[in-house]
Protein backbone atom coordinates (compact mmCIF):
# COMPACT_ATOMS: atom_id res chain seq x y z
CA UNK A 1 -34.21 14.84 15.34
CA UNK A 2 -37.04 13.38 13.36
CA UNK A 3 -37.12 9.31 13.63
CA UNK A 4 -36.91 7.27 10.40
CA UNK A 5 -39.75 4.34 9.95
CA UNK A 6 -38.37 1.52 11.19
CA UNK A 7 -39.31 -0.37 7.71
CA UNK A 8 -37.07 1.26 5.72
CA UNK A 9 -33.68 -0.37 4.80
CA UNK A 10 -30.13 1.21 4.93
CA UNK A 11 -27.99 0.68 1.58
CA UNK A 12 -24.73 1.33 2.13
CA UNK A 13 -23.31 4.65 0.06
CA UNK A 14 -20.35 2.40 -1.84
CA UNK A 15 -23.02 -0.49 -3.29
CA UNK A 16 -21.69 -2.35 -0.50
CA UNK A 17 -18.16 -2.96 -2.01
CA UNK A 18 -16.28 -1.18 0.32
CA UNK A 19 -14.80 -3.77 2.36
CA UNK A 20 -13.65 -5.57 -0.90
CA UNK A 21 -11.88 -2.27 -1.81
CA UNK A 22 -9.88 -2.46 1.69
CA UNK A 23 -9.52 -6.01 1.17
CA UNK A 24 -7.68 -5.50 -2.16
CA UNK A 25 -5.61 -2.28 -1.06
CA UNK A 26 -3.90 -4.53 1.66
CA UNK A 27 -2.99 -7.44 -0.14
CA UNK A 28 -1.88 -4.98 -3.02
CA UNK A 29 0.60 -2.59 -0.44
CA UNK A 30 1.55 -6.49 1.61
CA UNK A 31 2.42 -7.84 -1.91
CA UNK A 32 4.12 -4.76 -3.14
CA UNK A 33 5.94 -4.12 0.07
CA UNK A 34 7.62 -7.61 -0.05
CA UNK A 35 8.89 -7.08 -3.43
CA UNK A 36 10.57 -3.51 -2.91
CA UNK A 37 12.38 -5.23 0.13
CA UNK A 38 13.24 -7.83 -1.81
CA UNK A 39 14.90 -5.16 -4.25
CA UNK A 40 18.26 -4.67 -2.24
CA UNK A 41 18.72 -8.79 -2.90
CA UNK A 42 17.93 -8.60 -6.40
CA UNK A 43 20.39 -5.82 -7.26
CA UNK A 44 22.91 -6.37 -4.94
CA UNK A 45 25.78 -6.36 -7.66
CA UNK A 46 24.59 -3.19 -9.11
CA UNK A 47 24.95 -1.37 -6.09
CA UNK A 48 28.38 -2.99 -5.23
CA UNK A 49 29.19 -1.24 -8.52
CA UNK A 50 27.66 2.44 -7.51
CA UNK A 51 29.41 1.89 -4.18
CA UNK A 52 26.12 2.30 -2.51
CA UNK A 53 26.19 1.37 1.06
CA UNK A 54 23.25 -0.26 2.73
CA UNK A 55 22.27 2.67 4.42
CA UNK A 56 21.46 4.53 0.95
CA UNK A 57 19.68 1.42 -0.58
CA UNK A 58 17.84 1.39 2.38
CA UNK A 59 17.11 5.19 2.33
CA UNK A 60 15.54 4.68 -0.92
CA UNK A 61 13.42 1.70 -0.74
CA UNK A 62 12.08 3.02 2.42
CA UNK A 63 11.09 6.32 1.08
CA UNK A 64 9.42 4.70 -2.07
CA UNK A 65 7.53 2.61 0.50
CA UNK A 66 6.62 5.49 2.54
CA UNK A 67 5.65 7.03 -0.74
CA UNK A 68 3.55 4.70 -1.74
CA UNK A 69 0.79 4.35 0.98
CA UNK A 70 0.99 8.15 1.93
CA UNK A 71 -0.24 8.87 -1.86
CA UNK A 72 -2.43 5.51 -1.78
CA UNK A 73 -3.77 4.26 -5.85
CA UNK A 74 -3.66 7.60 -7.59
């Protein structure tokens, strides 16, 4: 393996904005994961009226969690 001069300087691939891009994504998926568990409060009436049990409600707001960070910002 040939040996790079030790005066030349590394950029990063991304402009060095990568970490800022992570940074985002997790406050984004925190913040967003708060307010889907905070969905069951909101509609709580609603589902008393679907006779939904808390086992369904959970079953979906679980899934569109789980949904959500598999298919990341599309």
């Amino acid at each position: 393996m040939t040996e790079r001069p030790r005066d030349t300087e590394l950029l990063p691939p991304d402009g060095g904005w990568g970490w800022l891009i992570v940074l985002a994504y997790s406050i984004s998926s925190t913040v967003m994961g708060a307010i889907i568990q905070s969905f069951t409060l909101l509609y709580k009436d609603t589902f008393t009226e679907l006779h939904m049990s808390t086992t369904k409600i959970a079953v979906v707001a679980n899934t569109n969690i789980a949904l959500g960070l598999v298919s990341g910002n599309i």
